[in-house]
N, C-alpha and C. Protein backbone atom coordinates (compact mmCIF):
# COMPACT_ATOMS: atom_id res chain seq x y z
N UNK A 1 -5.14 -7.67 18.64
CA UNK A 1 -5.07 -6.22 18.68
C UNK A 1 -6.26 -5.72 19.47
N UNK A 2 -5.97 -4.51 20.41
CA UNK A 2 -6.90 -4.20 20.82
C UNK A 2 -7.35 -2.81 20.57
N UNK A 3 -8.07 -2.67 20.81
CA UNK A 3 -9.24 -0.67 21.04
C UNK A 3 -8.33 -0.48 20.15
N UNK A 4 -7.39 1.18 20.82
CA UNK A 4 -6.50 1.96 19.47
C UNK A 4 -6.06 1.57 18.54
N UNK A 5 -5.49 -0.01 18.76
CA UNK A 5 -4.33 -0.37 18.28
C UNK A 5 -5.42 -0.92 16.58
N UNK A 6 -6.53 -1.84 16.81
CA UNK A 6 -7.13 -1.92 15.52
C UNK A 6 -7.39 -1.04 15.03
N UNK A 7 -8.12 0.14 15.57
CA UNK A 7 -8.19 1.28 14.84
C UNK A 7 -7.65 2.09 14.38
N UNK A 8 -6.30 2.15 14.60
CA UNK A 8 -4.61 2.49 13.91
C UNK A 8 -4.94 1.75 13.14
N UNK A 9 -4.43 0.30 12.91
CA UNK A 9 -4.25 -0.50 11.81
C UNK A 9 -5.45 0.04 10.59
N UNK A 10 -6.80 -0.20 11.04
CA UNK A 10 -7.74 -0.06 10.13
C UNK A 10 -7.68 1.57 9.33
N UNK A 11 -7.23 2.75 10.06
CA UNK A 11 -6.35 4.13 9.54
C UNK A 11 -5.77 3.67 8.70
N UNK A 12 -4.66 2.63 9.15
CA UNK A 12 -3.35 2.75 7.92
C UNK A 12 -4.04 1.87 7.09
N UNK A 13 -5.07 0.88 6.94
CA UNK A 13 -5.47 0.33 5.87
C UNK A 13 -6.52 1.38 4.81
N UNK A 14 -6.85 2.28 5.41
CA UNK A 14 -7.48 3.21 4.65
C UNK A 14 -6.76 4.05 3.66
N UNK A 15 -5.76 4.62 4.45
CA UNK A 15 -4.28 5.16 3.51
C UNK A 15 -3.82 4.48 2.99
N UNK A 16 -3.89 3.02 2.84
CA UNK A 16 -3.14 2.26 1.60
C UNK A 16 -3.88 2.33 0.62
N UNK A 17 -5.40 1.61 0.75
CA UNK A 17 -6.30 1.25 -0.10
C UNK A 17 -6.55 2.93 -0.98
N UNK A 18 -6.56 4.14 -0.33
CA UNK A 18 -6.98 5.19 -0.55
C UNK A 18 -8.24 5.65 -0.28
N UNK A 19 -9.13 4.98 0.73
CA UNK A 19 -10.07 5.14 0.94
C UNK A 19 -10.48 6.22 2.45
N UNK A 20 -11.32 6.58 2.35
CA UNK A 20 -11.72 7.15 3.55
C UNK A 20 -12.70 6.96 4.55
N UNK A 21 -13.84 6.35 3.81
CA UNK A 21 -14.77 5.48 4.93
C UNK A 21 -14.60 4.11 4.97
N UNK A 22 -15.67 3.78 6.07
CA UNK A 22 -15.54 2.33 6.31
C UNK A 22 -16.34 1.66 5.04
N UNK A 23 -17.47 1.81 4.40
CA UNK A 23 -17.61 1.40 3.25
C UNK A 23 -16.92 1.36 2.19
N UNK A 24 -16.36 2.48 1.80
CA UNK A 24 -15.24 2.27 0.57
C UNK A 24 -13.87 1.56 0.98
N UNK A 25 -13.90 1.70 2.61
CA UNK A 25 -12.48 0.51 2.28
C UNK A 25 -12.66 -0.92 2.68
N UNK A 26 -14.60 -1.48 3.19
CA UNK A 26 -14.68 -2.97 2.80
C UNK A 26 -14.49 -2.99 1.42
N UNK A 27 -15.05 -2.15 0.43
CA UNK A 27 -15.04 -2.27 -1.05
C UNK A 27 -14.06 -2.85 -1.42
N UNK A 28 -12.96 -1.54 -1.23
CA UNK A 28 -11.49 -2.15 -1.51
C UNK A 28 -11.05 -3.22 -1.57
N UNK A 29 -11.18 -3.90 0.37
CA UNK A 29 -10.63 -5.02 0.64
C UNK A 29 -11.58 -6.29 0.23
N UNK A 30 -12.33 -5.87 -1.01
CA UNK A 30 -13.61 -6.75 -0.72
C UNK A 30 -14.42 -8.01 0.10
N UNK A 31 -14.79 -7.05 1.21
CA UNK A 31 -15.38 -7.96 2.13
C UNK A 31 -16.64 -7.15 2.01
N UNK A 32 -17.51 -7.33 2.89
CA UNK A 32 -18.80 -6.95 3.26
C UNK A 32 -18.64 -5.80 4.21
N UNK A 33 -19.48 -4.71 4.57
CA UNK A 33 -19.64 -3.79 5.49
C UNK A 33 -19.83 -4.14 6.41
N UNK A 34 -20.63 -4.67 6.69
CA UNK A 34 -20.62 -6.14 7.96
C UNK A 34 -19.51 -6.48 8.84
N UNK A 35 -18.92 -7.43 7.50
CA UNK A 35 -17.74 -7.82 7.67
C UNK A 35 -16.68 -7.00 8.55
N UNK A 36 -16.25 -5.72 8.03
CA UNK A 36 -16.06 -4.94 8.61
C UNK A 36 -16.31 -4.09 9.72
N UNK A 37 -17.80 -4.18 10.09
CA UNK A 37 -18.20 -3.61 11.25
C UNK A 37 -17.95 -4.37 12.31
N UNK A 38 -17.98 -5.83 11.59
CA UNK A 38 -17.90 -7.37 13.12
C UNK A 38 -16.17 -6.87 13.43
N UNK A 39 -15.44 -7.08 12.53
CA UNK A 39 -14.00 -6.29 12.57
C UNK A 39 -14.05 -5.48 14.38
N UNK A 40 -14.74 -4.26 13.84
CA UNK A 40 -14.07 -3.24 14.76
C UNK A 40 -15.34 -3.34 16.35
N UNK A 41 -16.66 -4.42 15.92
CA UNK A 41 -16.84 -4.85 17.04
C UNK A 41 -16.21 -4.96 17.99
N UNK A 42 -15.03 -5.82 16.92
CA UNK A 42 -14.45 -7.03 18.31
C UNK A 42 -12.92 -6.53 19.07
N UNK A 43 -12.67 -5.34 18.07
CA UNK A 43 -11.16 -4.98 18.20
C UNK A 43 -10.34 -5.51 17.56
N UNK A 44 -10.39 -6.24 16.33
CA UNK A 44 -9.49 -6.88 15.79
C UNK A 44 -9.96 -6.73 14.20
N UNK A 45 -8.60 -7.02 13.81
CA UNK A 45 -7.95 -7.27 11.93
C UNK A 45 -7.83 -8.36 11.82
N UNK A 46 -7.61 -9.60 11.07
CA UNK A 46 -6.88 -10.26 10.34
C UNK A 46 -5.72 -9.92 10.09
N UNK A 47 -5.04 -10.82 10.71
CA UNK A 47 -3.79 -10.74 10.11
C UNK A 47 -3.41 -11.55 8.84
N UNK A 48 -3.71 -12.37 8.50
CA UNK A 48 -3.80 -12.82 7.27
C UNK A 48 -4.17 -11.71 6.32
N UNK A 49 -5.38 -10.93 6.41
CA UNK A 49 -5.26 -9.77 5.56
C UNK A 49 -4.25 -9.00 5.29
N UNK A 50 -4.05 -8.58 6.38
CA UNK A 50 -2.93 -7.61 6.26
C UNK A 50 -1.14 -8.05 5.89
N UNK A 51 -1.15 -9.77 6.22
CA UNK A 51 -0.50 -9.63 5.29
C UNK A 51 -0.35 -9.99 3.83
N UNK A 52 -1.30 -10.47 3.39
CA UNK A 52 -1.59 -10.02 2.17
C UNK A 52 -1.40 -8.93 1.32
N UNK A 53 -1.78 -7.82 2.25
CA UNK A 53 -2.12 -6.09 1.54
C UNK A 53 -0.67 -6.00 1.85
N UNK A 54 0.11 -6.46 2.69
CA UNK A 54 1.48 -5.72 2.85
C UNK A 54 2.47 -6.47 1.62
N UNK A 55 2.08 -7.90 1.16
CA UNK A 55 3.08 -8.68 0.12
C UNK A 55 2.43 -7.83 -0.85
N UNK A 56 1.24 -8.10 -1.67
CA UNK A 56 0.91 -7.71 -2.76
C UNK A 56 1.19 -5.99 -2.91
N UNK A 57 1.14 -5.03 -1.85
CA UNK A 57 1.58 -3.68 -2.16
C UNK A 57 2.78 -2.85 -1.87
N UNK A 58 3.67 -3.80 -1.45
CA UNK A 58 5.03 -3.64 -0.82
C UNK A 58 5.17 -2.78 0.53
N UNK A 59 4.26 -2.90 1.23
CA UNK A 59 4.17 -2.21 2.85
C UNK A 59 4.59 -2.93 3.54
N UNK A 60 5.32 -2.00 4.70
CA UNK A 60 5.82 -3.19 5.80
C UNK A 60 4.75 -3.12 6.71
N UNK A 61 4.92 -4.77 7.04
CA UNK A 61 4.17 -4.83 8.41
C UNK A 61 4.21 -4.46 9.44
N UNK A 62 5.03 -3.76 10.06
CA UNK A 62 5.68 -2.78 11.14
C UNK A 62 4.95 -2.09 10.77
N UNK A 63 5.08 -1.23 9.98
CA UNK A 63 4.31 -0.03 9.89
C UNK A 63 2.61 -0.40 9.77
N UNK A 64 2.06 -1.33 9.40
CA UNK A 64 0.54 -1.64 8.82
C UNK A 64 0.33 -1.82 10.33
N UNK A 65 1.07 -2.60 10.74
CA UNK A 65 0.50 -3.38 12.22
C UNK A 65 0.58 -2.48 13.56
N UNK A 66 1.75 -1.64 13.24
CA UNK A 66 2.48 -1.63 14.81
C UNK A 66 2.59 0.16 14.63
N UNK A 67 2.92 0.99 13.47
CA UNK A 67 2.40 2.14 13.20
C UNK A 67 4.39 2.51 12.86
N UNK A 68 4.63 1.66 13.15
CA UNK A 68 6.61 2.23 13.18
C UNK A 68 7.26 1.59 11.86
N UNK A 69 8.21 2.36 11.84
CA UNK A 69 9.45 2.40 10.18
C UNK A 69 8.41 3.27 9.36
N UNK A 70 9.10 2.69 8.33
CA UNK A 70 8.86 3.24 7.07
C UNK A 70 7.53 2.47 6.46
N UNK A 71 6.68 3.36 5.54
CA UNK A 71 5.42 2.58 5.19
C UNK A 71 5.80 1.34 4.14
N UNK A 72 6.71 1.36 3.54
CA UNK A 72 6.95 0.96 2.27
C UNK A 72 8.08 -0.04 2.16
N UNK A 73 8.36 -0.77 2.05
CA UNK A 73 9.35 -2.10 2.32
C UNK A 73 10.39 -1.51 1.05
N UNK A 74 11.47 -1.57 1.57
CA UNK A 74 12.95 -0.87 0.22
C UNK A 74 12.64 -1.81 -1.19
N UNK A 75 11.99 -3.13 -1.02
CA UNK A 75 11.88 -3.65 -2.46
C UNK A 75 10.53 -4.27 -2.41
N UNK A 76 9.38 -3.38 -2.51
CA UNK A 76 8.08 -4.28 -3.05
C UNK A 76 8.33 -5.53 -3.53
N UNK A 77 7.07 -5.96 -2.84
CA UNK A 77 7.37 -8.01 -3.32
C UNK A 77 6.52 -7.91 -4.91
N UNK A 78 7.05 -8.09 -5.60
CA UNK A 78 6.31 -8.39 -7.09
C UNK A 78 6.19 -10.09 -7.19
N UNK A 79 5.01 -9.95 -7.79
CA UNK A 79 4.34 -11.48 -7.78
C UNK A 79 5.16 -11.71 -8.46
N UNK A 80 5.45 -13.30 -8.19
CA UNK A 80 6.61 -14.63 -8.71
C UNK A 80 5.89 -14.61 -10.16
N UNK A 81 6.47 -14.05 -10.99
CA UNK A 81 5.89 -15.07 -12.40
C UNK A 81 7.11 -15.62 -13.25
N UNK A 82 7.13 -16.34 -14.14
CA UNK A 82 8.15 -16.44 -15.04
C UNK A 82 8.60 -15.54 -15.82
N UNK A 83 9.50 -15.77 -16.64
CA UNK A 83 10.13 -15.12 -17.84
C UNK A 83 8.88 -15.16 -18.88
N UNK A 84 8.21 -15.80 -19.03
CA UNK A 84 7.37 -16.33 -20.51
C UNK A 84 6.54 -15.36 -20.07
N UNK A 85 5.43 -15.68 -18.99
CA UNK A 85 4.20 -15.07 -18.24
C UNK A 85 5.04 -13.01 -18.19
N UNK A 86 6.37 -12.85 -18.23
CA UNK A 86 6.16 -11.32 -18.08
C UNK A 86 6.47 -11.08 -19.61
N UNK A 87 7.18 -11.70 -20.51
CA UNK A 87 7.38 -11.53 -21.70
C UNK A 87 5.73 -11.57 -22.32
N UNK A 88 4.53 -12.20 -22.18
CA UNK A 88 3.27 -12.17 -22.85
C UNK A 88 2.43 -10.93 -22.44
N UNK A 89 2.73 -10.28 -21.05
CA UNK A 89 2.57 -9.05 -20.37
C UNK A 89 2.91 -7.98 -21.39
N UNK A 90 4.11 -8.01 -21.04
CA UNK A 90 4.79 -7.12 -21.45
C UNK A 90 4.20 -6.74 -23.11
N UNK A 91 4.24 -8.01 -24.36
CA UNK A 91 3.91 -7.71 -25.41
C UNK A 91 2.73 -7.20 -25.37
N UNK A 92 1.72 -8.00 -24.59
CA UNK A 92 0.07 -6.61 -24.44
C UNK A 92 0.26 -5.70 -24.26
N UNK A 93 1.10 -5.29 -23.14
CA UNK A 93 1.44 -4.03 -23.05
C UNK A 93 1.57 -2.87 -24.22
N UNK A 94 2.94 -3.88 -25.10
CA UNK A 94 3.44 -2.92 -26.62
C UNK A 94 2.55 -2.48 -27.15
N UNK A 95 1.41 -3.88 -27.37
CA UNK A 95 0.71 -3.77 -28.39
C UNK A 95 -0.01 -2.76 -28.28
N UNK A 96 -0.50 -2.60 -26.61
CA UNK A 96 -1.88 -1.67 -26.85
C UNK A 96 -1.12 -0.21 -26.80
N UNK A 97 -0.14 0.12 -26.51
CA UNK A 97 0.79 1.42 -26.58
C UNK A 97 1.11 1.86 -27.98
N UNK A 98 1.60 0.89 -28.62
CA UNK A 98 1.58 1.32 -30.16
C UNK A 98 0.03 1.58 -30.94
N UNK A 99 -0.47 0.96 -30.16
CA UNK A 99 -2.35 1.52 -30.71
C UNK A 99 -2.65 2.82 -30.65
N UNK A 100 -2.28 3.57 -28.99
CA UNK A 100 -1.68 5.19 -28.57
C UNK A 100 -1.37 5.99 -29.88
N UNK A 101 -2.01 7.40 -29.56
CA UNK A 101 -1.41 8.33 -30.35
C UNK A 101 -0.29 9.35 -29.29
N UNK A 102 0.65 9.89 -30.17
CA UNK A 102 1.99 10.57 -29.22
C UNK A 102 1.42 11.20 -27.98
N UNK A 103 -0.07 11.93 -28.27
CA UNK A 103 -0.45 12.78 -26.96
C UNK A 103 -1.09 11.83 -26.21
N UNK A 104 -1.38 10.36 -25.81
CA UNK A 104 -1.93 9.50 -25.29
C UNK A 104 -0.58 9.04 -24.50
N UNK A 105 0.82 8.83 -25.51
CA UNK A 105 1.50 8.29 -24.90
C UNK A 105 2.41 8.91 -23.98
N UNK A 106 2.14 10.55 -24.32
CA UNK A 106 3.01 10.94 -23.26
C UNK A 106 2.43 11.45 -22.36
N UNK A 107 1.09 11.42 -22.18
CA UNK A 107 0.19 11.79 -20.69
C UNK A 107 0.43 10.50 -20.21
N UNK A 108 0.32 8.86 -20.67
CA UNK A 108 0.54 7.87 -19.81
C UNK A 108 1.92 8.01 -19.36
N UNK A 109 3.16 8.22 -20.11
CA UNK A 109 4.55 8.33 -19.45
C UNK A 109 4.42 9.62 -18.43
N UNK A 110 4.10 10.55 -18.62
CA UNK A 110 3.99 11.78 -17.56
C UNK A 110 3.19 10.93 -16.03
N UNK A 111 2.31 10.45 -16.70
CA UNK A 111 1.32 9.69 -15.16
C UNK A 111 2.39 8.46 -14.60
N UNK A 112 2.98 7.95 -15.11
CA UNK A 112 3.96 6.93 -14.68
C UNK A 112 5.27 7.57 -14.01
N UNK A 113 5.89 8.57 -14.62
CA UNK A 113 7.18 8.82 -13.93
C UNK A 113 6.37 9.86 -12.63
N UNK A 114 5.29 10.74 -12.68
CA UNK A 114 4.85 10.94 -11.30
C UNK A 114 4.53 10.54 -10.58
N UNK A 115 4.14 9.18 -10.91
CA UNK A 115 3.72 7.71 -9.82
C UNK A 115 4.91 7.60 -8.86
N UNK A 116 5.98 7.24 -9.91
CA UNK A 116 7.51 7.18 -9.79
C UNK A 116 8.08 8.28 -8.31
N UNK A 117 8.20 9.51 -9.07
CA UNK A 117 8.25 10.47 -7.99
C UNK A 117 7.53 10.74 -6.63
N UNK A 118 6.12 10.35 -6.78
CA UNK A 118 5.70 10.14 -5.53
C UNK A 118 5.86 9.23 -4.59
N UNK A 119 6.02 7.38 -5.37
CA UNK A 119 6.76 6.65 -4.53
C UNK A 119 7.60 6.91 -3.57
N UNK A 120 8.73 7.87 -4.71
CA UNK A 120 10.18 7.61 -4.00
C UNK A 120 9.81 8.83 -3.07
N UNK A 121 9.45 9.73 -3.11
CA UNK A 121 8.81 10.27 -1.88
C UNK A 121 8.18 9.96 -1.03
N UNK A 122 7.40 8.87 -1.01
CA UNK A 122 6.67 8.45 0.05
C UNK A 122 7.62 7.59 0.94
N UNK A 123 8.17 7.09 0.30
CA UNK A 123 9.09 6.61 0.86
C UNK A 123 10.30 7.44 1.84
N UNK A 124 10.95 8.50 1.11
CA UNK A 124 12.22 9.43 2.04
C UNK A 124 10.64 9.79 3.23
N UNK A 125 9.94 9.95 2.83
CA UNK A 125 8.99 10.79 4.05
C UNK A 125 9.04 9.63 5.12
N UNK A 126 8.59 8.60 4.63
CA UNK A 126 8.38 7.76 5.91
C UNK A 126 9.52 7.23 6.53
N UNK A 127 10.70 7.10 5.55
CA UNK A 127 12.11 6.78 6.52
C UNK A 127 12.58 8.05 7.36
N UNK A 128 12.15 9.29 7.20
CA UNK A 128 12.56 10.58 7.39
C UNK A 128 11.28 10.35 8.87
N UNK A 129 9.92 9.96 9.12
CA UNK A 129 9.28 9.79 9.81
C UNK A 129 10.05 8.54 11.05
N UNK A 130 10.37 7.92 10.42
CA UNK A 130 11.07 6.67 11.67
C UNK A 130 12.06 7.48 12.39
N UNK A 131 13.04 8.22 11.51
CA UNK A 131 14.19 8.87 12.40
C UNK A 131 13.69 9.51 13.16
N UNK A 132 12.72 10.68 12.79
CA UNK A 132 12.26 11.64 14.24
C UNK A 132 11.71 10.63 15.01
N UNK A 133 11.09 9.48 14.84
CA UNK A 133 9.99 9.27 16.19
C UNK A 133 11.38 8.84 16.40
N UNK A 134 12.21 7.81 16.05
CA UNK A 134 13.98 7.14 16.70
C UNK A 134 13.83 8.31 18.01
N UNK A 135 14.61 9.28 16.95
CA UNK A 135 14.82 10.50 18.19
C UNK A 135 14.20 10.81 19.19
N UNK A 136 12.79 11.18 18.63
CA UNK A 136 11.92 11.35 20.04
C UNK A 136 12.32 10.36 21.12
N UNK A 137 12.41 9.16 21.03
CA UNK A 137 11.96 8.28 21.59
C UNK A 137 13.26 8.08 22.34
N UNK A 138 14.43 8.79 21.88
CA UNK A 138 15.88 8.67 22.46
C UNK A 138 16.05 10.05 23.67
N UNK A 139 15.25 10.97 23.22
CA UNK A 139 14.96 11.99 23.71
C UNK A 139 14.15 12.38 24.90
N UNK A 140 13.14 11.22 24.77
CA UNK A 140 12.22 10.97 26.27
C UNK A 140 12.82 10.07 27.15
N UNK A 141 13.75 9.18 26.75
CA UNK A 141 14.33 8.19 27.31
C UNK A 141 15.01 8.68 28.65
């Protein structure tokens, strides 16, 4: 990758992580500031990073890499675990929820189904984003 093109990528790695400087998003990615500065020295990402950040957070690489589609892959990759390993999850889960009092548990369900809603928004936005640039791009043609 070169000039713009890392510094696109390293943008859209900021909007994933949620970060806004270059220190808080080595944090994120935990590397060094350094690390990061040799990064945009040279004009280049890792791609091995990125795809990492794109399996573990369900982003497509089109979009992380190349700036096009949709940000968000139609089925996030959820880590491989077993049946047993999400069933022992899951019971921590119960357990510490039934620990919850009703007004604990329904500010965590309120914070979860708006997670929810913003997903699925982020998502129509960015498939709703591919069609116009489509168009544009049918339009300059």
């Amino acid at each position: 990758m070169r000039s713009k093109k890392s510094q696109a990528v390293l943008a859209r790695l900021k909007h994933v992580t949620g970060t806004k400087t270059d220190v808080s998003l080595s944090s994120a990615l935990q590397i060094s500031p350094q690390t990061l500065s040799s990064w945009k020295g040279r004009d280049s990402t890792p791609y091995s990073l990125c795809v990492e950040i794109a399996q573990t957070r369900g982003i497509s690489l089109d979009w992380l890499l190349l700036g096009e589609g949709p940000m968000l892959r139609h089925a996030p990759a959820a880590p491989a675990q077993t049946g047993q390993e999400n069933t022992k999850r899951e019971d921590n889960i119960l357990g510490l929820w039934r620990m919850l009092d009703e007004d604990e548990r329904c500010a965590i369900q309120s914070a979860m189904e708006e997670k929810k809603r913003l997903r699925d928004m982020e998502l129509k936005l960015s498939e709703m984003t591919a069609i116009l640039t489509a168009l544009q791009h049918s339009i300059d043609s």
